[in-house]
N, C-alpha and C. Protein backbone atom coordinates (compact mmCIF):
# COMPACT_ATOMS: atom_id res chain seq x y z
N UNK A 1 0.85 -1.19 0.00
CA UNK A 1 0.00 0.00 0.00
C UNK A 1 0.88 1.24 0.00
N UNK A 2 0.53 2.43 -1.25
CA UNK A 2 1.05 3.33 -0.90
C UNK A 2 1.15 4.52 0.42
N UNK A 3 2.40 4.95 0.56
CA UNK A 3 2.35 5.75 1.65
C UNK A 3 1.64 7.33 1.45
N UNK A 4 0.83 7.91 2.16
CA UNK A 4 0.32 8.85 1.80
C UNK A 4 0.79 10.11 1.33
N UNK A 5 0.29 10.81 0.79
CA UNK A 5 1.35 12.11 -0.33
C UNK A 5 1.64 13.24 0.96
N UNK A 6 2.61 13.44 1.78
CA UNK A 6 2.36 14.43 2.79
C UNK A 6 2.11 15.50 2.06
N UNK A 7 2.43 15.93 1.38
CA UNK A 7 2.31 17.14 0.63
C UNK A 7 0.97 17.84 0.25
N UNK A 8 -0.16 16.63 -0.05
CA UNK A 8 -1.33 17.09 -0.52
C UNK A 8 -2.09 18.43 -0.15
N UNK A 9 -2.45 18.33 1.16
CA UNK A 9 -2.85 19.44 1.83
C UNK A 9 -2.14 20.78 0.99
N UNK A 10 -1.02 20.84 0.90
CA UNK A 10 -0.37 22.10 -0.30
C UNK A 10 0.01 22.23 -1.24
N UNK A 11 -0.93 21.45 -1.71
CA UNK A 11 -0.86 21.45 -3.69
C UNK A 11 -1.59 22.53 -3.94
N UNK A 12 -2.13 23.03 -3.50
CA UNK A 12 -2.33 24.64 -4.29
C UNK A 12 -1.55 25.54 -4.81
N UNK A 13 -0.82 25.48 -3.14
CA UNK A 13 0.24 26.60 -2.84
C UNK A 13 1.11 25.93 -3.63
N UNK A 14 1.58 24.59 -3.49
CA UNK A 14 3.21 24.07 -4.72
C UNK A 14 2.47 24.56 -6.30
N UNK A 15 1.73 24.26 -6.78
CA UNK A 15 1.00 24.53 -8.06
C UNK A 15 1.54 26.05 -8.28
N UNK A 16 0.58 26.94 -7.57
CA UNK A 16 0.70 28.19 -7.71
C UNK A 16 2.55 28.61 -7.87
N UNK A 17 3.70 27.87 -6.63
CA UNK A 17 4.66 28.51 -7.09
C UNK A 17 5.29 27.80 -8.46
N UNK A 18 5.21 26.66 -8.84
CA UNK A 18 5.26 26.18 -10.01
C UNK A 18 4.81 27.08 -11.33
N UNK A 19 3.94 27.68 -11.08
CA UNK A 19 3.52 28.64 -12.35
C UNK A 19 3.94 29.60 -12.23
N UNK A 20 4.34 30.23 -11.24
CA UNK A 20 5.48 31.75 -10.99
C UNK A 20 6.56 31.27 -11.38
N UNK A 21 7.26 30.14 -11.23
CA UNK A 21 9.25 29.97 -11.52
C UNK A 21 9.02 29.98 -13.05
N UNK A 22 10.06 30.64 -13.22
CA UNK A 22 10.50 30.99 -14.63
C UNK A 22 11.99 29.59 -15.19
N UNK A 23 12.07 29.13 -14.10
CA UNK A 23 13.09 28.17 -14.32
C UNK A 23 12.30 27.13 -15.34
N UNK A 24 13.36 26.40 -16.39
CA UNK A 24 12.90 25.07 -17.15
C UNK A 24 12.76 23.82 -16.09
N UNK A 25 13.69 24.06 -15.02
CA UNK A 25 13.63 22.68 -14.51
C UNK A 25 14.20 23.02 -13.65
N UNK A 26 13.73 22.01 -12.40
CA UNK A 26 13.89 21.78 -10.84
C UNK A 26 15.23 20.79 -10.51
N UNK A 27 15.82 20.44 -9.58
CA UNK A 27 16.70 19.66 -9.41
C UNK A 27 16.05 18.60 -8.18
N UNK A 28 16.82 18.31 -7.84
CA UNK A 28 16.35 17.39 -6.34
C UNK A 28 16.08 18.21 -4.93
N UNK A 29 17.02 19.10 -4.49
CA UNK A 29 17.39 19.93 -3.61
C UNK A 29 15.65 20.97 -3.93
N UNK A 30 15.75 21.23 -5.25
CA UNK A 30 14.48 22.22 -5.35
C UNK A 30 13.33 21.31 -5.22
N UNK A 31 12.99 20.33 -5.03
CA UNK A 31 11.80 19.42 -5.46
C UNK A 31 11.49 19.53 -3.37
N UNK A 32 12.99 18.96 -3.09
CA UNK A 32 12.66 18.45 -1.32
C UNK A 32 12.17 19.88 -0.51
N UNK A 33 12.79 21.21 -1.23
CA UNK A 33 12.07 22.26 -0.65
C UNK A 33 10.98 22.63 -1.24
N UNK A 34 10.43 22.51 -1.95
CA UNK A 34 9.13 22.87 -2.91
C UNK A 34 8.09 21.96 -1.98
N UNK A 35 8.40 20.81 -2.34
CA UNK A 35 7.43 19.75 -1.51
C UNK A 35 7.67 18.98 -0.06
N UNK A 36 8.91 20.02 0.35
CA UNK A 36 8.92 19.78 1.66
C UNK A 36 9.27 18.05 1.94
N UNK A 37 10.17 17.22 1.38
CA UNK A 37 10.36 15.95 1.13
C UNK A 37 11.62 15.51 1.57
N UNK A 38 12.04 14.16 2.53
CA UNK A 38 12.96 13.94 2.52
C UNK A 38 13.88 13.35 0.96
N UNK A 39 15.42 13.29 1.16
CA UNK A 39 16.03 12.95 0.12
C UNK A 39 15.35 11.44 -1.03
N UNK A 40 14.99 10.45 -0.42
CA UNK A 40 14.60 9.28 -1.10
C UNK A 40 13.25 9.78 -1.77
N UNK A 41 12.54 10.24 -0.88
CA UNK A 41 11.29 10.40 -1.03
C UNK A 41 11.24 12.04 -2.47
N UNK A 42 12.07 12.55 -2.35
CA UNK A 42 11.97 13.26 -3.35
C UNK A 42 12.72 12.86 -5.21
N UNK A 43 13.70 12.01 -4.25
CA UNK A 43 14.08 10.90 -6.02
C UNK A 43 12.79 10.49 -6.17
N UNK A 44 11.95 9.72 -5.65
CA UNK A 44 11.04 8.53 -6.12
C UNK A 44 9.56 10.02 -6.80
N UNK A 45 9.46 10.88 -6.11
CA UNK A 45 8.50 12.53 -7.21
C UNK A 45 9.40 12.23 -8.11
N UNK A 46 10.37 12.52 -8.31
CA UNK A 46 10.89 12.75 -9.89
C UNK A 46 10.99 11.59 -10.94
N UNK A 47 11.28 10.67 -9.95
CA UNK A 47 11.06 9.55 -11.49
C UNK A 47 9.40 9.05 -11.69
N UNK A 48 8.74 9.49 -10.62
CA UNK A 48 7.24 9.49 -11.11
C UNK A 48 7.07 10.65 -12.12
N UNK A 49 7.64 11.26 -11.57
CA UNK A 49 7.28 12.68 -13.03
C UNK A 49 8.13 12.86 -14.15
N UNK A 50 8.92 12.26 -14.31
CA UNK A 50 9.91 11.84 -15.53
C UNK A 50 11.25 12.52 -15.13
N UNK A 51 12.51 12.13 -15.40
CA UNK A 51 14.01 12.59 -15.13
C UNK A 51 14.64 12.53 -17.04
N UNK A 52 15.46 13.69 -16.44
CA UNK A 52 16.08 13.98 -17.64
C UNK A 52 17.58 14.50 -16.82
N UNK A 53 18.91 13.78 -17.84
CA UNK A 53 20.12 14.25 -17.50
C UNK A 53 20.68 12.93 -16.75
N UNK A 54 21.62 12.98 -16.08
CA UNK A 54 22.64 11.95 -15.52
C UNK A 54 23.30 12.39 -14.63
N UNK A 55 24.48 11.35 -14.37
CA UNK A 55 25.02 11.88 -12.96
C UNK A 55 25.79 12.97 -13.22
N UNK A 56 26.36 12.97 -14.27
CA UNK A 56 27.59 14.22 -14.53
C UNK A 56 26.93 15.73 -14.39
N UNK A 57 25.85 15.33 -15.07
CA UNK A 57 25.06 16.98 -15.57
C UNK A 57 24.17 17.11 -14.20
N UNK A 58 23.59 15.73 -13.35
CA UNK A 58 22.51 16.35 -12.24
C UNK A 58 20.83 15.96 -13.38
N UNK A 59 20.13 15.27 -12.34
CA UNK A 59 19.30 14.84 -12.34
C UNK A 59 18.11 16.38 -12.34
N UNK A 60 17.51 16.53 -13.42
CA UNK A 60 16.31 17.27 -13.05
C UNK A 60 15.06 16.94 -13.93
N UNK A 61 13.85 17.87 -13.03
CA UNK A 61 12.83 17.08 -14.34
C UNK A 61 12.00 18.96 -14.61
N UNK A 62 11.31 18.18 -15.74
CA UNK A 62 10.79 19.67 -16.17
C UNK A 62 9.33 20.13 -15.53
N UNK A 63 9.53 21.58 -15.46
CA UNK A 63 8.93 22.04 -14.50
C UNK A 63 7.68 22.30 -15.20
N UNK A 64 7.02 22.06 -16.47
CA UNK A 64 5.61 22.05 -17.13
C UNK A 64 5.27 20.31 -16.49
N UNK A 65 5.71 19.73 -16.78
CA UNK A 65 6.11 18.31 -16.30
C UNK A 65 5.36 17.85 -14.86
N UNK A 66 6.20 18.61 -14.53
CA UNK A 66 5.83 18.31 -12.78
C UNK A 66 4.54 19.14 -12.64
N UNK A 67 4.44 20.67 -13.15
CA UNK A 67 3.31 21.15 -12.61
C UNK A 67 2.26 20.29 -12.78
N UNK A 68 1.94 19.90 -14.24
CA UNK A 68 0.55 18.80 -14.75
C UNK A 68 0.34 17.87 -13.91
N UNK A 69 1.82 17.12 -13.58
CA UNK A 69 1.98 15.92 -12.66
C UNK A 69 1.24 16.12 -11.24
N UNK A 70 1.60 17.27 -10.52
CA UNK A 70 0.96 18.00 -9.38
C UNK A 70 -0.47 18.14 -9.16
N UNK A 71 -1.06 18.54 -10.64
CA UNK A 71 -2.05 18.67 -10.42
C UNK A 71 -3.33 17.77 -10.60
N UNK A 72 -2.58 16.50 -11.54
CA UNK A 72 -3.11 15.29 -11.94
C UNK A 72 -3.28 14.74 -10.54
N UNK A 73 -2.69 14.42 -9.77
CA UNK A 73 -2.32 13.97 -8.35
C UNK A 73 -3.23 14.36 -7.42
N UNK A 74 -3.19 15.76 -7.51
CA UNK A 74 -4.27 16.13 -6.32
C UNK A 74 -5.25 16.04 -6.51
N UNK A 75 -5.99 16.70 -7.73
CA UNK A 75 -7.26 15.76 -8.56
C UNK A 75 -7.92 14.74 -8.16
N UNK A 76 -6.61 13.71 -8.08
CA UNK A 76 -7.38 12.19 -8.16
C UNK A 76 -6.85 11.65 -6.91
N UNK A 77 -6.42 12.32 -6.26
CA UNK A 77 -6.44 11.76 -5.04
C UNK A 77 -6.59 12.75 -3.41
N UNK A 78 -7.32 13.82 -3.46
CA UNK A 78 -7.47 14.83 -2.60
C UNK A 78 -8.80 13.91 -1.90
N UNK A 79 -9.20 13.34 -2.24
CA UNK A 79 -10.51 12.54 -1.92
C UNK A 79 -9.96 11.79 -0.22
N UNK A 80 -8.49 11.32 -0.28
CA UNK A 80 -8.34 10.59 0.42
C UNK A 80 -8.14 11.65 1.85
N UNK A 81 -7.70 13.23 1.67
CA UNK A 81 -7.80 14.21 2.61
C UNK A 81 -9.00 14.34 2.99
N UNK A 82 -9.85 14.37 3.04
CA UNK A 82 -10.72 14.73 2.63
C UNK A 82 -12.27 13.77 3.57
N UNK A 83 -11.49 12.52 3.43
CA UNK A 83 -12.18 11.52 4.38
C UNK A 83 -11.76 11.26 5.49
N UNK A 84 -9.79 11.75 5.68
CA UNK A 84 -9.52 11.80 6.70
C UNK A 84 -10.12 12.59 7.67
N UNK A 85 -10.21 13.97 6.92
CA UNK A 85 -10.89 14.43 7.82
C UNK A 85 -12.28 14.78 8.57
N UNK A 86 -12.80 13.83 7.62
CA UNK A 86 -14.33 13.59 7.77
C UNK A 86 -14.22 12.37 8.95
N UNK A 87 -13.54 11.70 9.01
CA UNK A 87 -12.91 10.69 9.89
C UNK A 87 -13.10 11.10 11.29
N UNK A 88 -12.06 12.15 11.13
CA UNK A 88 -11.26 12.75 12.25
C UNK A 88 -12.39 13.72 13.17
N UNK A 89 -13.20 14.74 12.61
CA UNK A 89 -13.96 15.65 12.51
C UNK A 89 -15.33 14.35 13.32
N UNK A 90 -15.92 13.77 12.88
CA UNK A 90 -16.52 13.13 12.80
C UNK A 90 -16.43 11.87 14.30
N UNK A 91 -15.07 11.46 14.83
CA UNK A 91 -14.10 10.73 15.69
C UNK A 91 -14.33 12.14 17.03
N UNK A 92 -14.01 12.49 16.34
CA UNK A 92 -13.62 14.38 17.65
C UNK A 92 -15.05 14.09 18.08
N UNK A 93 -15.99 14.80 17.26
CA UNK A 93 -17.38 14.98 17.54
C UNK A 93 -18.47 13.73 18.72
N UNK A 94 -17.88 12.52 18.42
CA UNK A 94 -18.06 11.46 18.90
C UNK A 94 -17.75 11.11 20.93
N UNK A 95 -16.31 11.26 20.57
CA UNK A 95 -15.63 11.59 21.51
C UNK A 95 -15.90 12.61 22.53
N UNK A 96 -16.07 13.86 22.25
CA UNK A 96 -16.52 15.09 23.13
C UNK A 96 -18.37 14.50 23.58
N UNK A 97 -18.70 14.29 23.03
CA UNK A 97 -20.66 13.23 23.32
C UNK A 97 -20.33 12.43 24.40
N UNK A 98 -19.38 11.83 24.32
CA UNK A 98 -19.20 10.26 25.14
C UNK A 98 -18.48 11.25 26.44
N UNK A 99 -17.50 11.75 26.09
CA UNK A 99 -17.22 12.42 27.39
C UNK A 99 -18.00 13.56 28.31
N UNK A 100 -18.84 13.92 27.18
CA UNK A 100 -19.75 14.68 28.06
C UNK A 100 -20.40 14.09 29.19
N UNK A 101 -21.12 12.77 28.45
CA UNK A 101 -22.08 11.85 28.92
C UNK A 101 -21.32 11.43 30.79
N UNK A 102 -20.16 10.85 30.30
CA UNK A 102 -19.59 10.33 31.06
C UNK A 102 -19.26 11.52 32.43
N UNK A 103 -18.96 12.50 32.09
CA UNK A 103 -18.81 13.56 32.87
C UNK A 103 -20.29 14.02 33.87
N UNK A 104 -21.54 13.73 33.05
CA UNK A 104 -22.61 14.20 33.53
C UNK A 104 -22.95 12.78 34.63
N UNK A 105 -22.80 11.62 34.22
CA UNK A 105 -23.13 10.44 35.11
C UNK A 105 -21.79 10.50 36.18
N UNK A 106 -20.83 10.74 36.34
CA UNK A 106 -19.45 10.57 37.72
C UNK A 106 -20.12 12.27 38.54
N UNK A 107 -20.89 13.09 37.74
CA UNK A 107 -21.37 14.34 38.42
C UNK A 107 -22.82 13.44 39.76
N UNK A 108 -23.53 12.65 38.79
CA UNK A 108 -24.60 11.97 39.87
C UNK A 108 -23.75 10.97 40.46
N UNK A 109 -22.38 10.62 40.72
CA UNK A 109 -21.99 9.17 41.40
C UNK A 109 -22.38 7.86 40.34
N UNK A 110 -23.06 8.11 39.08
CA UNK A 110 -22.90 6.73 38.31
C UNK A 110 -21.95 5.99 37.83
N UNK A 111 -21.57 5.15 37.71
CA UNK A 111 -20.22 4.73 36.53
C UNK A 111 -20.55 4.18 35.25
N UNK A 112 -19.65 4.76 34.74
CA UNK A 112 -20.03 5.14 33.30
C UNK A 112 -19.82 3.95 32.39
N UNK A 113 -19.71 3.03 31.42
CA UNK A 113 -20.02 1.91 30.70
C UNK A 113 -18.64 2.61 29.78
N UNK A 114 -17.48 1.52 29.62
CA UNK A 114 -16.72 1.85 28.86
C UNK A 114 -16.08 0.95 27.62
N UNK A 115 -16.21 1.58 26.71
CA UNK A 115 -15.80 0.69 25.61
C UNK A 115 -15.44 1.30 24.40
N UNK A 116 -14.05 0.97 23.46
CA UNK A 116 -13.46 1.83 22.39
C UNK A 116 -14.42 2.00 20.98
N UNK A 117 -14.52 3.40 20.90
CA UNK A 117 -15.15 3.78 20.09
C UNK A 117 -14.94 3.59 18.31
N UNK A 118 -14.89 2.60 18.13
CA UNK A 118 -14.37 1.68 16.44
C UNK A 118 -15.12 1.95 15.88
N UNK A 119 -13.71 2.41 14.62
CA UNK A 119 -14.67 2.54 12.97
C UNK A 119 -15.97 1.95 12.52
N UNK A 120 -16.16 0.92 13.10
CA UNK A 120 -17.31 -0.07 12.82
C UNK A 120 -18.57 0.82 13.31
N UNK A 121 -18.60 0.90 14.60
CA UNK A 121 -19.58 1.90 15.44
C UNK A 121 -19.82 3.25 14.37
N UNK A 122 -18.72 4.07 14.17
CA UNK A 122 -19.03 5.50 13.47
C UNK A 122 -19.56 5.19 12.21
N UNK A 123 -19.11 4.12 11.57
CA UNK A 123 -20.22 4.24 9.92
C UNK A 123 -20.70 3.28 10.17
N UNK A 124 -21.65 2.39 10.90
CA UNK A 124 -22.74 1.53 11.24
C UNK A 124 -23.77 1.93 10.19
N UNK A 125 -24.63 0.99 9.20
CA UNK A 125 -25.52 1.10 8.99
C UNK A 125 -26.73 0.42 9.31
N UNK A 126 -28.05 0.55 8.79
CA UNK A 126 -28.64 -0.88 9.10
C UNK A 126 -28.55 -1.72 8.58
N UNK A 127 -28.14 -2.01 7.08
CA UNK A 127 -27.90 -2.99 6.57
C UNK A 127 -26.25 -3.83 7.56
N UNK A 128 -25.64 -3.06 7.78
CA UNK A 128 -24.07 -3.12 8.86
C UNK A 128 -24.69 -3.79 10.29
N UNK A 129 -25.88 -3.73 10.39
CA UNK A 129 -25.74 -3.77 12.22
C UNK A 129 -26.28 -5.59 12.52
N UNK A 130 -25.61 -5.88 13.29
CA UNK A 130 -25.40 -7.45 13.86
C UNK A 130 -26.86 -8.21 13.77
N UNK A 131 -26.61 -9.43 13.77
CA UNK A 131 -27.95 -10.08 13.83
C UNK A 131 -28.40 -10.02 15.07
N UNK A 132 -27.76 -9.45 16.36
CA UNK A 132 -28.37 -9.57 17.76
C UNK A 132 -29.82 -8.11 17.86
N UNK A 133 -29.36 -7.38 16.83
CA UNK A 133 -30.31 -6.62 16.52
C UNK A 133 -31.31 -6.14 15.31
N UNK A 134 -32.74 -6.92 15.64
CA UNK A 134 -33.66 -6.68 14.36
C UNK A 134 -34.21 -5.91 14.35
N UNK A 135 -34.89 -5.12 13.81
CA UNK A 135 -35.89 -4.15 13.41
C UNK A 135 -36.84 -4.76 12.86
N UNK A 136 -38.18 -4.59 13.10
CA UNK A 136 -39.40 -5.24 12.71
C UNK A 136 -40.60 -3.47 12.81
N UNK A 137 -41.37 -3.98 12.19
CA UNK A 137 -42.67 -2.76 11.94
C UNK A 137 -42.88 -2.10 13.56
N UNK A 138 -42.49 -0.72 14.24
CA UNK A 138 -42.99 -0.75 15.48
C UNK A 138 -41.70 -0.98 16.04
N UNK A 139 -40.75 -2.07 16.02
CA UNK A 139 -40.56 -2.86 17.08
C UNK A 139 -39.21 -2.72 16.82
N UNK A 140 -37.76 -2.62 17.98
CA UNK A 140 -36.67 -3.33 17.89
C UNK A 140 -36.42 -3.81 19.05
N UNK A 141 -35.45 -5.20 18.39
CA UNK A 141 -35.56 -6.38 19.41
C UNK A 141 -33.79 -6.15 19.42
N UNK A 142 -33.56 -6.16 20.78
CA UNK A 142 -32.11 -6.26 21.17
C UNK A 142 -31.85 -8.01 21.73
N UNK A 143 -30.87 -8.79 21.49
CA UNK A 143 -30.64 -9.67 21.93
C UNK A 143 -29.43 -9.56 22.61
N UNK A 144 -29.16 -9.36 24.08
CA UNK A 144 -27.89 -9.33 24.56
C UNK A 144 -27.59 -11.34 25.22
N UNK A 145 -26.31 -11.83 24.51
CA UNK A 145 -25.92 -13.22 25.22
C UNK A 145 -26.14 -13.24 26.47
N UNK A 146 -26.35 -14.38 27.11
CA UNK A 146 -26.08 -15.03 28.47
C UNK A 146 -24.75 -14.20 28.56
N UNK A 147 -24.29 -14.43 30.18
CA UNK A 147 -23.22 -13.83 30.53
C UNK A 147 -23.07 -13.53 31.86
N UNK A 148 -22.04 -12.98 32.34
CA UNK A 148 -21.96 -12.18 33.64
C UNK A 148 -22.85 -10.88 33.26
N UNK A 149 -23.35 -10.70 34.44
CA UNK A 149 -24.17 -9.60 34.26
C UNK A 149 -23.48 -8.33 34.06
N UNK A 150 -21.95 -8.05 34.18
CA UNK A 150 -21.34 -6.48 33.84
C UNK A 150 -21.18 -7.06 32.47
N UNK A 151 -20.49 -7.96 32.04
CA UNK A 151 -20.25 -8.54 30.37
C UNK A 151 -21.41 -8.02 29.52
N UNK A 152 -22.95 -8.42 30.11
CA UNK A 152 -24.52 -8.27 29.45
C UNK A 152 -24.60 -7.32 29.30
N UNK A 153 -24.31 -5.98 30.63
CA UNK A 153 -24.40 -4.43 30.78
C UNK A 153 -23.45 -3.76 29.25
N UNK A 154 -22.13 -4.17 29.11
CA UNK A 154 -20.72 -3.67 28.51
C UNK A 154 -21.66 -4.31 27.28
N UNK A 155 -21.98 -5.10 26.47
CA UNK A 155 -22.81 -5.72 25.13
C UNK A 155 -24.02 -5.21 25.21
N UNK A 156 -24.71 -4.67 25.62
CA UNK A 156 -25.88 -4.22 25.60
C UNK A 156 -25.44 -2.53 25.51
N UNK A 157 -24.83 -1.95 25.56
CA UNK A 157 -24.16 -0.70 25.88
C UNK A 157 -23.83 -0.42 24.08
N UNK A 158 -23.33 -1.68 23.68
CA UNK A 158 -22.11 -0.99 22.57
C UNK A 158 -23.08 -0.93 21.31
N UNK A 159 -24.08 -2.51 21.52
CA UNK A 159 -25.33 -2.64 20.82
C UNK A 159 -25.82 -1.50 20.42
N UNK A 160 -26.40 -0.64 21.57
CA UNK A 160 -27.16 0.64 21.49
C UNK A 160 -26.66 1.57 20.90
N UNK A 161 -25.28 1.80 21.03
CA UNK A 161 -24.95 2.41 20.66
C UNK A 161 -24.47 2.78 18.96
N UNK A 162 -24.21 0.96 18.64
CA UNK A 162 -24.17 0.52 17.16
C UNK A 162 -25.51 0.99 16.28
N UNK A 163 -26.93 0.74 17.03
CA UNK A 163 -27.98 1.51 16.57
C UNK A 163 -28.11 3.02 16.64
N UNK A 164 -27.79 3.45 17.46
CA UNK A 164 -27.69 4.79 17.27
C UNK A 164 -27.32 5.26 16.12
N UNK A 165 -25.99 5.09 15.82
CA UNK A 165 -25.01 5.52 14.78
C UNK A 165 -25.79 4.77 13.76
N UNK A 166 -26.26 3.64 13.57
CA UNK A 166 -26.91 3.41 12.10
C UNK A 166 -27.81 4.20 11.75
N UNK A 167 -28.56 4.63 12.96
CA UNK A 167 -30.03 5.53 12.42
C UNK A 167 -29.65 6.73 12.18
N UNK A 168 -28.20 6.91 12.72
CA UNK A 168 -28.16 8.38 12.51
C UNK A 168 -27.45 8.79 11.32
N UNK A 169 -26.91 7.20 10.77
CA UNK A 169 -26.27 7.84 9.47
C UNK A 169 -26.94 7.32 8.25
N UNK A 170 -28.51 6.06 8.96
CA UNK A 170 -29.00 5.36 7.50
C UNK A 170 -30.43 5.62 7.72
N UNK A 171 -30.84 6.86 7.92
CA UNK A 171 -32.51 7.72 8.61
C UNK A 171 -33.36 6.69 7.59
N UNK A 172 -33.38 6.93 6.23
CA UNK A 172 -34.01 6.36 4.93
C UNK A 172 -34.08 4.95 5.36
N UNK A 173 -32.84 4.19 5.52
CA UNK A 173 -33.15 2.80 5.40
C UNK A 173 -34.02 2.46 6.68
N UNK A 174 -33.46 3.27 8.00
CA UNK A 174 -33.92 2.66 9.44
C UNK A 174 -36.10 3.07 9.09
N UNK A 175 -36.24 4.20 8.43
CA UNK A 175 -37.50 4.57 8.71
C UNK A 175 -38.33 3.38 7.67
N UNK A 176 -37.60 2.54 6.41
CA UNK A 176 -38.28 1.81 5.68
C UNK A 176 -38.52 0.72 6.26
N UNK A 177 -37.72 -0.07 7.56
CA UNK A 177 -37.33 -0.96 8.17
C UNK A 177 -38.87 -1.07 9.63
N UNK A 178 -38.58 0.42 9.61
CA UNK A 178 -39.25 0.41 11.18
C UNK A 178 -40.83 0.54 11.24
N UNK A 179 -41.17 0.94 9.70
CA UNK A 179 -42.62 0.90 9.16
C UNK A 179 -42.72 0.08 7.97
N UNK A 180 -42.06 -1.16 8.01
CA UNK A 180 -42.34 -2.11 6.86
C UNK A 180 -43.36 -2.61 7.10
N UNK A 181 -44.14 -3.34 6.07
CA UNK A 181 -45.10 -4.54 6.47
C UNK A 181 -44.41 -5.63 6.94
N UNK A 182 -45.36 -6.45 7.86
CA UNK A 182 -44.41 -7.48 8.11
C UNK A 182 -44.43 -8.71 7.46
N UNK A 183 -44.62 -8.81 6.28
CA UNK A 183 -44.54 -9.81 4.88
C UNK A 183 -43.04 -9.43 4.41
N UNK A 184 -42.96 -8.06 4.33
CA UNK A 184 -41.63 -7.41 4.12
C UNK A 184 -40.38 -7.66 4.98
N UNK A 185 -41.08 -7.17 5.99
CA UNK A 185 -39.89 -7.31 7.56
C UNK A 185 -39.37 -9.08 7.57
N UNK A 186 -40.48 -10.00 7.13
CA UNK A 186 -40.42 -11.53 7.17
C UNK A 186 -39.25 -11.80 6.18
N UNK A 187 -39.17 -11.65 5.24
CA UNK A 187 -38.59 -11.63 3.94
C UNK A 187 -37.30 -11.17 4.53
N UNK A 188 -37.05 -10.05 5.10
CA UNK A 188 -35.73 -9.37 5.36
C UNK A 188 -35.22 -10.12 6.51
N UNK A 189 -35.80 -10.73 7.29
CA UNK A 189 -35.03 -11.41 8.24
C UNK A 189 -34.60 -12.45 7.64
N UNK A 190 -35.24 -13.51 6.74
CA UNK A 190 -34.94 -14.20 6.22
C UNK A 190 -33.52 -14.69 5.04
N UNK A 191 -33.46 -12.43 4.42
CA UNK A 191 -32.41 -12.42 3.74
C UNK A 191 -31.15 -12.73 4.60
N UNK A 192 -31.48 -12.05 5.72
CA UNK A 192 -30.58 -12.10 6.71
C UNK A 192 -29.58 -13.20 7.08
N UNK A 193 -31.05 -14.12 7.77
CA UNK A 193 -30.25 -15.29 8.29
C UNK A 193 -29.57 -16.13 6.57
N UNK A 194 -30.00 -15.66 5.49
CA UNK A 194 -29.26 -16.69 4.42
C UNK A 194 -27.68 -15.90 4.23
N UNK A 195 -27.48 -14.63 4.59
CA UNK A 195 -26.42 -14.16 4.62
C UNK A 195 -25.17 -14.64 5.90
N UNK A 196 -25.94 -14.62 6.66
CA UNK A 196 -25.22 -15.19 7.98
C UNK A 196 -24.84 -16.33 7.68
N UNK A 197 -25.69 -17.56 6.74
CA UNK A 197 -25.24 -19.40 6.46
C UNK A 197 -24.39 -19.05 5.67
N UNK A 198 -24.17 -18.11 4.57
CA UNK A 198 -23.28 -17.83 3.81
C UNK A 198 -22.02 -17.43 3.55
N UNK A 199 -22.27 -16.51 5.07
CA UNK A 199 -20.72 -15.85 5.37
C UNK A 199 -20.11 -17.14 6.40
N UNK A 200 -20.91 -17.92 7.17
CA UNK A 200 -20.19 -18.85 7.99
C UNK A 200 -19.61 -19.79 7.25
């Protein structure tokens, strides 16, 4: 897997000074300060963007070259900034909720139910959410396992919380689900359990 472009975030700004230099061509030394790059990592930009010259004369590549290259790049891959920080933004937002929560229950003497907040949880959908939880017309049915009763509390906790996040990010699917007929709802459990024989 490739390693991520640090640079992306300032492909504007590299673009923009790319179209001010009046120079034909960049060297190595100009590439690692342009794009802010260690030594390896700025050979491996240039032979992605083509090299011209040798050892005697010095390695450079051309600076129409690289600009296109720059901007081909961020183009088609700014998407991946972009989710990070929808990620991140999204992770934060999560986080400050849970600690609120937690802050407001140790304020009454409660203790608070703890458990790591995973990617799985933040993009939960309903089609995503476990067979321990169905949705029927009216109705959702939580199934928490046998267990020690803090184990039941800590699974019943994360459950809820797995629904939460589905409804809150799949409103459309949860509201078709929660007012289906139940000829419909029958059918969908059914898809269900053939998915479950399938994946086992």
């Amino acid at each position: 897997m490739a390693l991520p472009r640090t640079w992306l975030q300032r492909a504007e700004e590299i673009v923009e000074v790319l179209r001010r230099m009046k120079a034909k061509h960049l060297d190595r030394s100009a590439i690692e300060e342009l794009f802010q790059l260690q030594r390896r990592a700025a050979i491996d930009l240039m032979n992605s963007v083509g090299v011209s010259g040798d050892r005697r004369t010095g390695f450079l590549v051309d600076r129409t070259s690289l600009l296109a290259w720059t901007q081909k790049i961020s183009h088609d891959e700014s998407w991946q900034l972009r989710r990070r920080k929808e990620t991140s933004d999204e992770l934060s937002q999560s986080m400050a909720e849970v600690q609120a929560v937690r802050a407001a229950m140790e304020k009454e003497g409660k203790t608070p139910v703890s458990f790591p907040i995973v990617d799985q949880y933040l993009r939960a959908t309903i089609a995503s959410l476990p067979h321990s939880i169905r949705l029927e017309r009216g109705l959702i049915t939580i199934h928490v396992p046998e267990g020690a009763p803090e184990d039941m509390r800590l699974e019943a906790c994360q459950l809820l919380y797995e629904l939460a996040m589905a409804i809150n990010n799949d409103p459309d699917r949860f509201l078709e689900r929660i007012t289906a007929d139940s000829d419909t709802t029958g059918l969908a459990s059914l898809r269900s359990i053939a998915r479950a024989l399938t994946d086992d």
